[in-house]
N, C-alpha and C. Protein backbone atom coordinates (compact mmCIF):
# COMPACT_ATOMS: atom_id res chain seq x y z
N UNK A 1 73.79 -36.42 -10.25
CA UNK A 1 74.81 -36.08 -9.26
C UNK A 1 76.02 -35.49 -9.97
N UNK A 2 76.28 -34.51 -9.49
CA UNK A 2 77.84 -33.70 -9.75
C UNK A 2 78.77 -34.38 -9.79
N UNK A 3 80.13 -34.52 -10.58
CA UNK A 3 81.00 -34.98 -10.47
C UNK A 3 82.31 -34.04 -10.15
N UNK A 4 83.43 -34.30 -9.65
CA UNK A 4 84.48 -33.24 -8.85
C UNK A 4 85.60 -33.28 -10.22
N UNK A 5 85.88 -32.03 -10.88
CA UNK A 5 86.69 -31.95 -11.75
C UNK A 5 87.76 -31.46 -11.34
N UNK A 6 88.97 -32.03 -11.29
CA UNK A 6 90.35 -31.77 -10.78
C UNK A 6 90.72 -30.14 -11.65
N UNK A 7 90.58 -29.34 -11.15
CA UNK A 7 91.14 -27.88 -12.14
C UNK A 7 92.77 -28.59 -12.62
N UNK A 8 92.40 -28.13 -13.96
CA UNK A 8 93.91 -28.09 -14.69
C UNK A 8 94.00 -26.60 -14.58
N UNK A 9 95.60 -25.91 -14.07
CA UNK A 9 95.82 -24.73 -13.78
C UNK A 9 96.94 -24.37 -14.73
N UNK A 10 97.49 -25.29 -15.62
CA UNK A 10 98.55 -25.20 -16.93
C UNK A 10 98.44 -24.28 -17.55
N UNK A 11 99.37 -22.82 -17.87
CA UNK A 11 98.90 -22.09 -18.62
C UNK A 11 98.24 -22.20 -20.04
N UNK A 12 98.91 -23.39 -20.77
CA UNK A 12 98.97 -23.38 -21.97
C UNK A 12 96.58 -23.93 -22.32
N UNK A 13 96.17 -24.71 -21.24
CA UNK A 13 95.27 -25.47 -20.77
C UNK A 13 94.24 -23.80 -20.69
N UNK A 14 94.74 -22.95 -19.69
CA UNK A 14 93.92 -21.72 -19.35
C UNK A 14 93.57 -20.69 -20.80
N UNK A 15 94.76 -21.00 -21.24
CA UNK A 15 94.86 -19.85 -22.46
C UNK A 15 93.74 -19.83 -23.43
N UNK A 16 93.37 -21.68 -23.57
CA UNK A 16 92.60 -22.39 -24.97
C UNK A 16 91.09 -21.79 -23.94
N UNK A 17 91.05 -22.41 -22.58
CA UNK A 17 89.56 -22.06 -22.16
C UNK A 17 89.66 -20.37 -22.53
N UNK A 18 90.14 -19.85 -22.17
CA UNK A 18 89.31 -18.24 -22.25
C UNK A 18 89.37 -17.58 -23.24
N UNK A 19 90.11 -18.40 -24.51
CA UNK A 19 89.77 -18.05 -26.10
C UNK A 19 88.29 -19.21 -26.22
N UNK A 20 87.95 -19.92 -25.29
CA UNK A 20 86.38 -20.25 -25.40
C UNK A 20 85.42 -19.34 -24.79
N UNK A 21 85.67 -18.76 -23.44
CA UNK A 21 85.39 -17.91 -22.72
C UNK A 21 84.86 -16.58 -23.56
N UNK A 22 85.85 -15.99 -24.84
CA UNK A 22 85.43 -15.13 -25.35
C UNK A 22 84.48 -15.35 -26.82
N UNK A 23 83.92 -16.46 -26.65
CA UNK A 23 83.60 -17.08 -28.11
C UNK A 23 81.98 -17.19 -27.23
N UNK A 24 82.27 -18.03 -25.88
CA UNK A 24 80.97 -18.44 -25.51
C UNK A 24 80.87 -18.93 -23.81
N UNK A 25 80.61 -19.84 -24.06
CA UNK A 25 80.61 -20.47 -22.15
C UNK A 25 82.01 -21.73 -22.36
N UNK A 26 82.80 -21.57 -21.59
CA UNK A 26 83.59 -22.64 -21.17
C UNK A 26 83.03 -24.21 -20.97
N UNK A 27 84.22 -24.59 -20.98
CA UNK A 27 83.44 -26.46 -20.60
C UNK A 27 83.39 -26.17 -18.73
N UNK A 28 82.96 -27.57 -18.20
CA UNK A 28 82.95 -27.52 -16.59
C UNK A 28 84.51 -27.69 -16.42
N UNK A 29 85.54 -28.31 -17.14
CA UNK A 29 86.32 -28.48 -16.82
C UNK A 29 87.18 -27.44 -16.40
N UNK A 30 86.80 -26.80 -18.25
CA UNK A 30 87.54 -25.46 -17.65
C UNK A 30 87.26 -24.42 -17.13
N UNK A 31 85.57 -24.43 -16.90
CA UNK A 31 85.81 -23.27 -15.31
C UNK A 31 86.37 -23.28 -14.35
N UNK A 32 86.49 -24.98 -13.63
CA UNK A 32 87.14 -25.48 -12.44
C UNK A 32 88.85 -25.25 -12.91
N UNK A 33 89.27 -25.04 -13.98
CA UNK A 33 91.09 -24.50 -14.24
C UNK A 33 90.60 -23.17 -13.84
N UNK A 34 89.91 -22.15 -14.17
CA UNK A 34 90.04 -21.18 -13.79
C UNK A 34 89.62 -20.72 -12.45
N UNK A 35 89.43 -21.70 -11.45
CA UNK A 35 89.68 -20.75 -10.34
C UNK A 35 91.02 -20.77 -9.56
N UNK A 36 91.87 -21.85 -10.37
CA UNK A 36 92.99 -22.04 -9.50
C UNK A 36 93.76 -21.22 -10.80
N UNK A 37 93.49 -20.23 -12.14
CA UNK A 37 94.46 -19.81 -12.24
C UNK A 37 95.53 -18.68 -11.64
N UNK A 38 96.55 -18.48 -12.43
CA UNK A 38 97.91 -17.83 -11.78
C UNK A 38 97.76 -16.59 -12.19
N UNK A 39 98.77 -15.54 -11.50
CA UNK A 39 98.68 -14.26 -11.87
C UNK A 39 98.93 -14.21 -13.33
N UNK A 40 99.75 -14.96 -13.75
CA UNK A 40 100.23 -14.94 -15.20
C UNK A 40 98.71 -14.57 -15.96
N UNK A 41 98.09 -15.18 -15.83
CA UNK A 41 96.44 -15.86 -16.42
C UNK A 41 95.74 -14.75 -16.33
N UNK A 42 95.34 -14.13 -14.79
CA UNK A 42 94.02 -13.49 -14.24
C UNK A 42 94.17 -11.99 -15.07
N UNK A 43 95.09 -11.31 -15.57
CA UNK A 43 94.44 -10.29 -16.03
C UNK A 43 93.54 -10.21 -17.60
N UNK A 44 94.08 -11.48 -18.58
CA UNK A 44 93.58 -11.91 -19.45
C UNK A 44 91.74 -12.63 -18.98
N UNK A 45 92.18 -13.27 -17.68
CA UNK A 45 90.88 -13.99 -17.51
C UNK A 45 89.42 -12.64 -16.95
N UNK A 46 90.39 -11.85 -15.88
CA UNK A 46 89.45 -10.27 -15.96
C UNK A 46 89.09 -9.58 -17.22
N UNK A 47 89.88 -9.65 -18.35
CA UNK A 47 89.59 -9.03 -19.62
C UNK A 47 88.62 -10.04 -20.30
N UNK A 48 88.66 -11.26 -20.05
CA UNK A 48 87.72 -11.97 -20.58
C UNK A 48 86.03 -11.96 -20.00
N UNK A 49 86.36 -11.47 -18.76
CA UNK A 49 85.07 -11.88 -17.75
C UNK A 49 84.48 -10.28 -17.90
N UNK A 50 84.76 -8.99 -18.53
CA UNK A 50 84.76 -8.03 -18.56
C UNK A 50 84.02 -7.91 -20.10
N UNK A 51 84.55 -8.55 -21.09
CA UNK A 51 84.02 -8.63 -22.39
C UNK A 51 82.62 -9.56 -22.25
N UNK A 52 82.66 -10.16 -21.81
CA UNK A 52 81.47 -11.20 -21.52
C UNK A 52 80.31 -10.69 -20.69
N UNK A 53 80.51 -9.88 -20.03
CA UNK A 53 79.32 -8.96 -18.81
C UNK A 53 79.21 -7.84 -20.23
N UNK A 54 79.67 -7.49 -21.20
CA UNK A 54 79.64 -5.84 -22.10
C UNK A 54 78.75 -6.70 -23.13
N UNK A 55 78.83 -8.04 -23.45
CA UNK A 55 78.26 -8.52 -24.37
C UNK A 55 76.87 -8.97 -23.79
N UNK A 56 77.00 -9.49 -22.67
CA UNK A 56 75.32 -10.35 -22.44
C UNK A 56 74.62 -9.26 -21.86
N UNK A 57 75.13 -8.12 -21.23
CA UNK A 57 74.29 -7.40 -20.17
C UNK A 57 75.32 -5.90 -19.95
N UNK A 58 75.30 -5.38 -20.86
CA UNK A 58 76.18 -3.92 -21.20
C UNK A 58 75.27 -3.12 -20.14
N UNK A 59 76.11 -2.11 -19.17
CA UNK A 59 75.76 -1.10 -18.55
C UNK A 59 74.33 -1.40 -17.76
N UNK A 60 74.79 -2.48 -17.24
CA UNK A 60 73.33 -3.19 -16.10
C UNK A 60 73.90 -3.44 -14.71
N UNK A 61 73.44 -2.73 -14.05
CA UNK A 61 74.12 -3.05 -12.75
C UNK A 61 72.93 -4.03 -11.77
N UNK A 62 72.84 -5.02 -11.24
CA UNK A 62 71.78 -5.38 -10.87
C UNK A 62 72.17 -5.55 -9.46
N UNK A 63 70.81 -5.29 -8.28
CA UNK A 63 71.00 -5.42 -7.06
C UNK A 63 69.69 -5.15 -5.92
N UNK A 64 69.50 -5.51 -5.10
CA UNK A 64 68.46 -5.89 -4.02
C UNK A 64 68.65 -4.77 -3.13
N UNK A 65 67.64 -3.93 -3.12
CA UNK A 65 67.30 -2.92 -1.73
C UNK A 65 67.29 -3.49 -0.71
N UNK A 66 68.04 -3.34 -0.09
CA UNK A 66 67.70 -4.05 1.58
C UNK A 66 67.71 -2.73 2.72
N UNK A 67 66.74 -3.42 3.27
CA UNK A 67 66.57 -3.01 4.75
C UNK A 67 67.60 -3.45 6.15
N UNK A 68 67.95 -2.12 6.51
CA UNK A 68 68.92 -3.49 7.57
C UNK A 68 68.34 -3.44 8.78
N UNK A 69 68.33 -4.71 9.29
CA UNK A 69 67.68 -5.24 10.58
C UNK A 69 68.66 -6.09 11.84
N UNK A 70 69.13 -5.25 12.55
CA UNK A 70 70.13 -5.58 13.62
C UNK A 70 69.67 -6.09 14.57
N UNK A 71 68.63 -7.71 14.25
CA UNK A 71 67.61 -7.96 15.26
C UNK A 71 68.48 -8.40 16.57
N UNK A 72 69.96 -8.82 16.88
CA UNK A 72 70.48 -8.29 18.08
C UNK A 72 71.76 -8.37 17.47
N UNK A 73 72.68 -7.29 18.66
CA UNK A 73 74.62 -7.28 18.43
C UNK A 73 75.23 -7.60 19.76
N UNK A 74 74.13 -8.67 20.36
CA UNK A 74 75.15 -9.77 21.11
C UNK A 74 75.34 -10.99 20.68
N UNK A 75 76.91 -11.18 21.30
CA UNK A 75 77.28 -12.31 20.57
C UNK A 75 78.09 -13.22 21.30
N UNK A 76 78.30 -14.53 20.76
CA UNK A 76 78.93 -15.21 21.99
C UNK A 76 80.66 -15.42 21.43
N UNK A 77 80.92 -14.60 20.41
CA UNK A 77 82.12 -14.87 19.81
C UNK A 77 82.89 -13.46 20.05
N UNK A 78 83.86 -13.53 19.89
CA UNK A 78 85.02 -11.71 20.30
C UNK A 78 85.66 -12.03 18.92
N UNK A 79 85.22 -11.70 17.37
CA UNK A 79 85.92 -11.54 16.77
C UNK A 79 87.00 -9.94 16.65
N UNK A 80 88.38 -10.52 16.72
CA UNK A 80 89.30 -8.72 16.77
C UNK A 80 88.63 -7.68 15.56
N UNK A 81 88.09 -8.49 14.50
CA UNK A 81 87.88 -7.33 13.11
C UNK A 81 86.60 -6.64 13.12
N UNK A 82 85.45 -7.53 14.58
CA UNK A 82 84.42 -7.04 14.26
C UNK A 82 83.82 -5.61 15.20
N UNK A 83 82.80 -4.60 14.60
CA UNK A 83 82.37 -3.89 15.02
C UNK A 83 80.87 -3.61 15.32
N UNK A 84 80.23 -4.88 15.16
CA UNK A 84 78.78 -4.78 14.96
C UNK A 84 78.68 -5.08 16.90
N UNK A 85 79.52 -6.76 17.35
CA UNK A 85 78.83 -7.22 18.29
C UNK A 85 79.15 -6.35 19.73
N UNK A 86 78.35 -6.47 20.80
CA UNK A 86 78.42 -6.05 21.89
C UNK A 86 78.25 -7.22 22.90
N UNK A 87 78.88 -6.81 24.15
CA UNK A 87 78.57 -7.54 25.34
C UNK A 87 76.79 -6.66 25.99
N UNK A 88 76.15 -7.90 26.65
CA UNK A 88 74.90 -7.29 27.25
C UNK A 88 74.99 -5.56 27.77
N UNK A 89 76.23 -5.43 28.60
CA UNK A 89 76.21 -4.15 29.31
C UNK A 89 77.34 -3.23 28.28
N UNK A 90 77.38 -3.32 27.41
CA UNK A 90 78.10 -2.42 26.49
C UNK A 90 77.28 -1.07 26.04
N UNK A 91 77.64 -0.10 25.56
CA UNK A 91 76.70 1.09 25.33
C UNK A 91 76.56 0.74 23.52
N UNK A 92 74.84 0.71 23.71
CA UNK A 92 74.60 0.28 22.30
C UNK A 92 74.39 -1.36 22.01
N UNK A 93 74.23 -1.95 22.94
CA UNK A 93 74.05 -3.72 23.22
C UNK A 93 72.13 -3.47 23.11
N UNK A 94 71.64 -3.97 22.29
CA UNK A 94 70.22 -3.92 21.80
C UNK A 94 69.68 -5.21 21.05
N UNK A 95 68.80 -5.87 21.66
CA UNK A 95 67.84 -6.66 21.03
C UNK A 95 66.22 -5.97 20.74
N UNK A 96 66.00 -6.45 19.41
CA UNK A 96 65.22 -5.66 18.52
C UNK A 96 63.68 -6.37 19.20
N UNK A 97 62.89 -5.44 19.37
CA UNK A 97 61.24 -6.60 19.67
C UNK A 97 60.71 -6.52 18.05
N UNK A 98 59.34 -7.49 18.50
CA UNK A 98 58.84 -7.88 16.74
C UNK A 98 58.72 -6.54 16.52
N UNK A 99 57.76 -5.89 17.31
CA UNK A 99 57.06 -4.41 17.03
C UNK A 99 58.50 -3.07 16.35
N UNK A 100 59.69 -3.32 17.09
CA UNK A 100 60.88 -2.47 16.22
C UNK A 100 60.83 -3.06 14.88
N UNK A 101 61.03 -4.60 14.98
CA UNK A 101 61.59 -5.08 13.64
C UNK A 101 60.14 -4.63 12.37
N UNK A 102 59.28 -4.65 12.77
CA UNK A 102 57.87 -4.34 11.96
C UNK A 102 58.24 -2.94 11.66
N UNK A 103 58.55 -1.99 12.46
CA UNK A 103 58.79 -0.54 12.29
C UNK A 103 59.60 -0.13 11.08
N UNK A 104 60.87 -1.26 11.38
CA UNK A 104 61.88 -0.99 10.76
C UNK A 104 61.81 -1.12 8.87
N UNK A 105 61.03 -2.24 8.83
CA UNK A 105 60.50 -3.40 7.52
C UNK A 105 59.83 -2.14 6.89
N UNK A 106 58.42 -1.74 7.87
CA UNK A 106 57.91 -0.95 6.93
C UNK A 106 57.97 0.37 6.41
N UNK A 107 59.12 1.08 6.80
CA UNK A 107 59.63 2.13 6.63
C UNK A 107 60.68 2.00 5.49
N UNK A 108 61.28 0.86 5.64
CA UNK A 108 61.76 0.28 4.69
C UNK A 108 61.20 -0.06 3.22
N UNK A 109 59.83 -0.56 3.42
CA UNK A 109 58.99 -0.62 2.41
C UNK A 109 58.92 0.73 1.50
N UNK A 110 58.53 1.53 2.71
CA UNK A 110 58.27 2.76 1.95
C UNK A 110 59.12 3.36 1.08
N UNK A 111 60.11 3.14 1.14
CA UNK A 111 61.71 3.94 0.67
C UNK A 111 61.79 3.02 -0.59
N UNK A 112 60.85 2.10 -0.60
CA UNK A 112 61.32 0.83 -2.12
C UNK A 112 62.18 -0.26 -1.99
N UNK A 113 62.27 -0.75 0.01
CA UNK A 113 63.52 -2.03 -0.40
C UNK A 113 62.22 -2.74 -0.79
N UNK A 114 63.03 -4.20 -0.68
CA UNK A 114 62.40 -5.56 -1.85
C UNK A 114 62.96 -6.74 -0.57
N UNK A 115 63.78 -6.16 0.24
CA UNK A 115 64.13 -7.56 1.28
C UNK A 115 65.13 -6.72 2.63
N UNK A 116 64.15 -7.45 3.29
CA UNK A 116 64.80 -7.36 5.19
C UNK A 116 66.33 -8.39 5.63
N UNK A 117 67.14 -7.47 5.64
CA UNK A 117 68.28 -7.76 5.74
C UNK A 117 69.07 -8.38 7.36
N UNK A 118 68.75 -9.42 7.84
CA UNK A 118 68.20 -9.47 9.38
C UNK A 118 70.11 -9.96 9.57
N UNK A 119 70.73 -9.14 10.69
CA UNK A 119 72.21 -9.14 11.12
C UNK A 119 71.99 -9.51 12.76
N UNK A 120 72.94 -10.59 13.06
CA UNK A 120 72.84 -10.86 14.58
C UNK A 120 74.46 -11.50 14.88
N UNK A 121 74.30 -11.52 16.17
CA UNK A 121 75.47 -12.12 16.60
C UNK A 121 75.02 -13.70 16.56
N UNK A 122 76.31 -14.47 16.92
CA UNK A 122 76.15 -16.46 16.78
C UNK A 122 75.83 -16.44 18.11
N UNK A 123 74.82 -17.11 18.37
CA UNK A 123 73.68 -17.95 19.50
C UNK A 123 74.31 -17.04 20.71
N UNK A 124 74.19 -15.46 21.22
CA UNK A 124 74.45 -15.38 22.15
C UNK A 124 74.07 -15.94 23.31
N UNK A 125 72.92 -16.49 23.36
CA UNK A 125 72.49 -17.00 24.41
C UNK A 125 73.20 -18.52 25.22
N UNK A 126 74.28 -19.05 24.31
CA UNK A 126 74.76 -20.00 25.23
C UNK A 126 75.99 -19.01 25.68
N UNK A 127 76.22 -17.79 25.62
CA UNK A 127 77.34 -17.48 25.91
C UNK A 127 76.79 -16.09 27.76
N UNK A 128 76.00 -15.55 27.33
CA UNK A 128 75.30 -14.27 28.15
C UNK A 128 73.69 -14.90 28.36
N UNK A 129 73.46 -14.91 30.29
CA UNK A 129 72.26 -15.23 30.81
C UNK A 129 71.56 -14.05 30.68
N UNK A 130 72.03 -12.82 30.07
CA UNK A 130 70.83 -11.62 30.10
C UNK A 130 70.30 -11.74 28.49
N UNK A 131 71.00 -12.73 27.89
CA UNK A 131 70.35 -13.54 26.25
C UNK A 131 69.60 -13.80 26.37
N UNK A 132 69.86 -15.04 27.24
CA UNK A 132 68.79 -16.23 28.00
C UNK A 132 67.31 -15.66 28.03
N UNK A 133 67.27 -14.87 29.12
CA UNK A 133 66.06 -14.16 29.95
C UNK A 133 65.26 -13.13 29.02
N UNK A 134 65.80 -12.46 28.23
CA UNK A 134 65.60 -11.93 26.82
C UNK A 134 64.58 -12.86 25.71
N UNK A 135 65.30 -13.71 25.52
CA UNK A 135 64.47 -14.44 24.94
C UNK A 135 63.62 -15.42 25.25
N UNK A 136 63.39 -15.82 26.83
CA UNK A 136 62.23 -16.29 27.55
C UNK A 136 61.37 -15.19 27.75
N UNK A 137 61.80 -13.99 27.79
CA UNK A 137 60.61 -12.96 28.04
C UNK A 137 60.09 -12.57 26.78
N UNK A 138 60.31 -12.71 25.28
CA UNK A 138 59.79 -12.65 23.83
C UNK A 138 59.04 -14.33 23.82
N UNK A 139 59.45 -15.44 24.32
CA UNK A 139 58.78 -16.65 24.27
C UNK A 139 59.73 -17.25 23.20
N UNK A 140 60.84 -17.38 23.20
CA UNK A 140 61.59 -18.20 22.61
C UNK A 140 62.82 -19.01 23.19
N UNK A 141 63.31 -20.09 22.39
CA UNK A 141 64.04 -20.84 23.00
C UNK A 141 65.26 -20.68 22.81
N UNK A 142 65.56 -19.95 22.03
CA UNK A 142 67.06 -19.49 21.12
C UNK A 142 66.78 -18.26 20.08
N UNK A 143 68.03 -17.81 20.01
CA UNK A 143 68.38 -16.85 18.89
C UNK A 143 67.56 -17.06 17.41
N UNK A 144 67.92 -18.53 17.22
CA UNK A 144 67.55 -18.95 15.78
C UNK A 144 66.02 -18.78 15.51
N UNK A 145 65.62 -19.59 17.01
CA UNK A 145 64.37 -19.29 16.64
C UNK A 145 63.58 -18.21 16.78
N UNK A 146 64.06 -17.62 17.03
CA UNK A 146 63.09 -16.22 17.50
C UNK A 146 63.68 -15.35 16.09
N UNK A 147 64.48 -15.30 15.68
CA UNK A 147 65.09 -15.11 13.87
C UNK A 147 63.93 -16.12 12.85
N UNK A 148 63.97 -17.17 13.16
CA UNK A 148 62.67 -17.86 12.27
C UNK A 148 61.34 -17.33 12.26
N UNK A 149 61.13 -16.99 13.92
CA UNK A 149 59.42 -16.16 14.07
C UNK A 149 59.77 -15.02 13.24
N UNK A 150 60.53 -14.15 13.28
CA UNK A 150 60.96 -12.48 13.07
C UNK A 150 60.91 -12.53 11.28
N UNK A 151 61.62 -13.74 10.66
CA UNK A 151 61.18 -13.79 8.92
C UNK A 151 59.36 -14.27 8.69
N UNK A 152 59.06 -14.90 9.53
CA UNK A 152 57.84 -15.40 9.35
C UNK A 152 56.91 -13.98 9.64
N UNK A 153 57.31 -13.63 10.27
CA UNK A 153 56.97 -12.03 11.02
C UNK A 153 56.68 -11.16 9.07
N UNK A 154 57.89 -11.02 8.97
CA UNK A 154 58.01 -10.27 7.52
C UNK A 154 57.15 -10.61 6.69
N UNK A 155 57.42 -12.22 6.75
CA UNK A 155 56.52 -12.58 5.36
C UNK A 155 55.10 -12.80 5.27
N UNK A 156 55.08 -12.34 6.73
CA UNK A 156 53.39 -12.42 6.80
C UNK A 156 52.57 -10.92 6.80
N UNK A 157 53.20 -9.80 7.21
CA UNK A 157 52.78 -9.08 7.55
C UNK A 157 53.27 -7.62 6.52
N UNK A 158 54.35 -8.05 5.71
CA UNK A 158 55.14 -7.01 4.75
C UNK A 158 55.00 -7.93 3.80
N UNK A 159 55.46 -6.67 2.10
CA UNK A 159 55.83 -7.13 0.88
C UNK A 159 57.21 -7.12 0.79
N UNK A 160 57.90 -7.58 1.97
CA UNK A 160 59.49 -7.69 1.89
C UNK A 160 59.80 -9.14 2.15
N UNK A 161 61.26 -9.49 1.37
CA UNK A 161 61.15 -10.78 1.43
C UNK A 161 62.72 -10.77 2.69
N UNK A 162 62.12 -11.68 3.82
CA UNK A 162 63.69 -11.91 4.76
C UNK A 162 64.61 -12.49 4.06
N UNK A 163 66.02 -11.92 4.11
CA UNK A 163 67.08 -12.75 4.23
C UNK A 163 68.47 -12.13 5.27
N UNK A 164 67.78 -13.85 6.03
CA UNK A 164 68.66 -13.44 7.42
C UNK A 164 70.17 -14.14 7.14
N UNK A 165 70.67 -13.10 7.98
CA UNK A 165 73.01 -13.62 8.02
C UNK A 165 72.97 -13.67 9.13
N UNK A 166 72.65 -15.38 9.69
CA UNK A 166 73.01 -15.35 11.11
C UNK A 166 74.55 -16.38 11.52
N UNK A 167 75.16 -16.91 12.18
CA UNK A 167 76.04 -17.43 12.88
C UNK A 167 76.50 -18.51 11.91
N UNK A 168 77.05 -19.66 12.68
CA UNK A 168 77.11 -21.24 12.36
C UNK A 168 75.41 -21.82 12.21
N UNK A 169 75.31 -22.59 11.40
CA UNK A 169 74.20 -23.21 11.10
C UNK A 169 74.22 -24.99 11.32
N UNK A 170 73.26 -25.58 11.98
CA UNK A 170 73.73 -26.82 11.82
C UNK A 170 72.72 -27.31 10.22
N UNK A 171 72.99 -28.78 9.93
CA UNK A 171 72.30 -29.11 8.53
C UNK A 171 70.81 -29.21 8.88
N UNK A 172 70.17 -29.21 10.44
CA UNK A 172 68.73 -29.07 10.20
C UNK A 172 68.32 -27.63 10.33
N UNK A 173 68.89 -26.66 10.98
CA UNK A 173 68.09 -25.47 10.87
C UNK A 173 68.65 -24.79 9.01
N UNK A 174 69.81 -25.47 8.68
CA UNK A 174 69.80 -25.02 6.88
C UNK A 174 68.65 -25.85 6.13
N UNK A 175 67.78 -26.37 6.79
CA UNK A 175 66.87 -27.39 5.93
C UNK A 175 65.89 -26.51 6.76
N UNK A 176 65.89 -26.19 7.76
CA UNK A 176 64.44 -25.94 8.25
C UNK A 176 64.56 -24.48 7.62
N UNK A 177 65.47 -23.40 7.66
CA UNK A 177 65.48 -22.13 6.80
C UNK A 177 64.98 -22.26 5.13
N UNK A 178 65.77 -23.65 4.71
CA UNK A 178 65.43 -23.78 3.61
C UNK A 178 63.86 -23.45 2.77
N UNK A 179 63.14 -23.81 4.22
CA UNK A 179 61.44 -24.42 3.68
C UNK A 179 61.11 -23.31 3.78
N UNK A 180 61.35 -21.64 4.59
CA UNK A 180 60.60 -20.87 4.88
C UNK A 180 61.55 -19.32 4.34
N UNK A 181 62.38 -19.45 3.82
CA UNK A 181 62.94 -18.28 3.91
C UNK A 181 63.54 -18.21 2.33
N UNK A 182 63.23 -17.39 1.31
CA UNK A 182 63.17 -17.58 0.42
C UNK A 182 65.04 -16.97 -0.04
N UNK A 183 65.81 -16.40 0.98
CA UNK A 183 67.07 -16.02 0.42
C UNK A 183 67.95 -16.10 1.90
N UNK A 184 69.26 -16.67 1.97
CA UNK A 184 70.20 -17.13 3.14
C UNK A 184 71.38 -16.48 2.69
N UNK A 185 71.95 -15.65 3.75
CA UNK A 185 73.45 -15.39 4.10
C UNK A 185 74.11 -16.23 5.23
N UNK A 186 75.03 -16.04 5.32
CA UNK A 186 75.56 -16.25 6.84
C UNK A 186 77.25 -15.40 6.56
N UNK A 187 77.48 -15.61 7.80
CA UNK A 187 78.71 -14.55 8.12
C UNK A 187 80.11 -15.60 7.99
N UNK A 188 80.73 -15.00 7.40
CA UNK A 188 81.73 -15.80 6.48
C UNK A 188 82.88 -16.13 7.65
N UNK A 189 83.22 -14.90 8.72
CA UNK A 189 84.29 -15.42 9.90
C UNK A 189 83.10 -16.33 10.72
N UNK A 190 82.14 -16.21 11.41
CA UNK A 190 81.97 -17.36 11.88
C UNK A 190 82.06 -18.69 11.40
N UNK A 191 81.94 -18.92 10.15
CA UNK A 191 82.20 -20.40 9.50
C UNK A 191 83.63 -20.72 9.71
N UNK A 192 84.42 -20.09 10.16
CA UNK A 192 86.10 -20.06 10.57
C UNK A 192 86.28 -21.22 11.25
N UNK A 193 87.12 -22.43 11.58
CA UNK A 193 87.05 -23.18 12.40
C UNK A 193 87.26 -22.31 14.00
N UNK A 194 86.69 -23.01 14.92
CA UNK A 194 86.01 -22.34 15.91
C UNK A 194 87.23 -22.94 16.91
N UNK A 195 88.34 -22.27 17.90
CA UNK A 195 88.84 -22.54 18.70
C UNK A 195 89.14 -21.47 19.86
N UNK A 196 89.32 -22.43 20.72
CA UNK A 196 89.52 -21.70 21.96
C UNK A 196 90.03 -20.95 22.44
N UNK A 197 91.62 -20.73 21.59
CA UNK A 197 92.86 -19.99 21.80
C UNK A 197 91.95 -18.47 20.75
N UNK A 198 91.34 -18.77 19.58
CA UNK A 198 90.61 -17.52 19.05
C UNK A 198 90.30 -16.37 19.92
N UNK A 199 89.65 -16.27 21.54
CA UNK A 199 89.25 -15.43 21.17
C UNK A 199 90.45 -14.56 21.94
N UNK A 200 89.48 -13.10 21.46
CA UNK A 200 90.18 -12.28 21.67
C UNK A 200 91.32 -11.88 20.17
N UNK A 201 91.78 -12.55 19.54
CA UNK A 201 92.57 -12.54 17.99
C UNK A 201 91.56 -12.70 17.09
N UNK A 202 92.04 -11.63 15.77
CA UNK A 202 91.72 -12.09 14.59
C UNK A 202 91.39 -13.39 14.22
N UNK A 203 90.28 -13.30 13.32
CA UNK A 203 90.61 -14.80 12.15
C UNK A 203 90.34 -14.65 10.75
């Protein structure tokens, strides 16, 4: 089991880690000082983290082809910053069937991605009854799950591996994703604490 290391953020404390930093790997302690260091610190600690990527892995850029898969852009949230979601009757409000999302994967294949990039809005369906009826007419009970058939979909039928960015998660569908889905995003404003006065404003 992990133990919680209080960051020391002391300059004099930051200075000694990233003359370790440039020698080798830091202690745990002092990685946890460096995320709370100060401006004073961070351009030394960028020059350090800059020498260290030139030494282990010079002129390597590494990164995952993805396919993007907009398996729907309704949503039950009005974030102000976002531009993906739609209301049901909006122009451009689309839920994807398996047979698009298959289309999409293997065309994708062809071009050389390596993973299906699956984007949705959070559980529209407790928010819009044309969700609802949507996904009783595909045979599902929710968003999530019909996102669980749609990776199982991939991984059965493509050499692409899913990784879906969907909504709020509770701790059993992050355990039940866990068992079947070999890579997880999720969308960083929905994890926002969730209130009432929100919508319609930024968060």
């Amino acid at each position: 089991m992990s133990t919680f290391v209080e960051p020391n953020s002391s300059s004099d404390f930051l200075a000694r880690v990233l003359s370790k930093v440039q020698g080798g790997a830091p202690s745990r302690a002092g990685a946890c000082g460096l995320l709370n260091c100060n401006d004073e610190i961070l351009p030394e600690l960028l020059s350090a983290a800059r020498a260290a990527r030139d030494r282990f892995k010079p002129n390597v850029i590494t990164y995952s082809r993805k396919v993007f898969i907009p398996l729907t852009n309704l949503c039950r949230d009005y974030c102000g910053y976002c531009i993906f979601r739609r209301d049901p009757n909006d122009p451009g409000a689309h839920t994807m069937t398996p047979d698009e999302v298959l289309e999409v994967v293997r065309r994708g294949a062809k071009l050389g991605c390596t993973e299906a990039l699956f984007s949705l809005g959070d559980k529209p369906e407790l928010l819009f009854p044309e969700m609802r009826e949507r996904l009783r007419h595909l045979g599902y009970h929710s968003t999530l799950h019909y996102l669980e058939a749609m990776c199982d979909l991939v991984l059965r039928e493509t050499t692409l591996l899913p990784h879906p960015n969907p909504g709020l998660l509770s701790a059993e569908w992050i355990r039940r994703s866990r068992r079947r889905i070999p890579k997880h995003g999720t969308n960083a404003g929905d994890n926002q604490r969730r209130s009432a006065s929100a919508r319609g404003s930024p968060r």
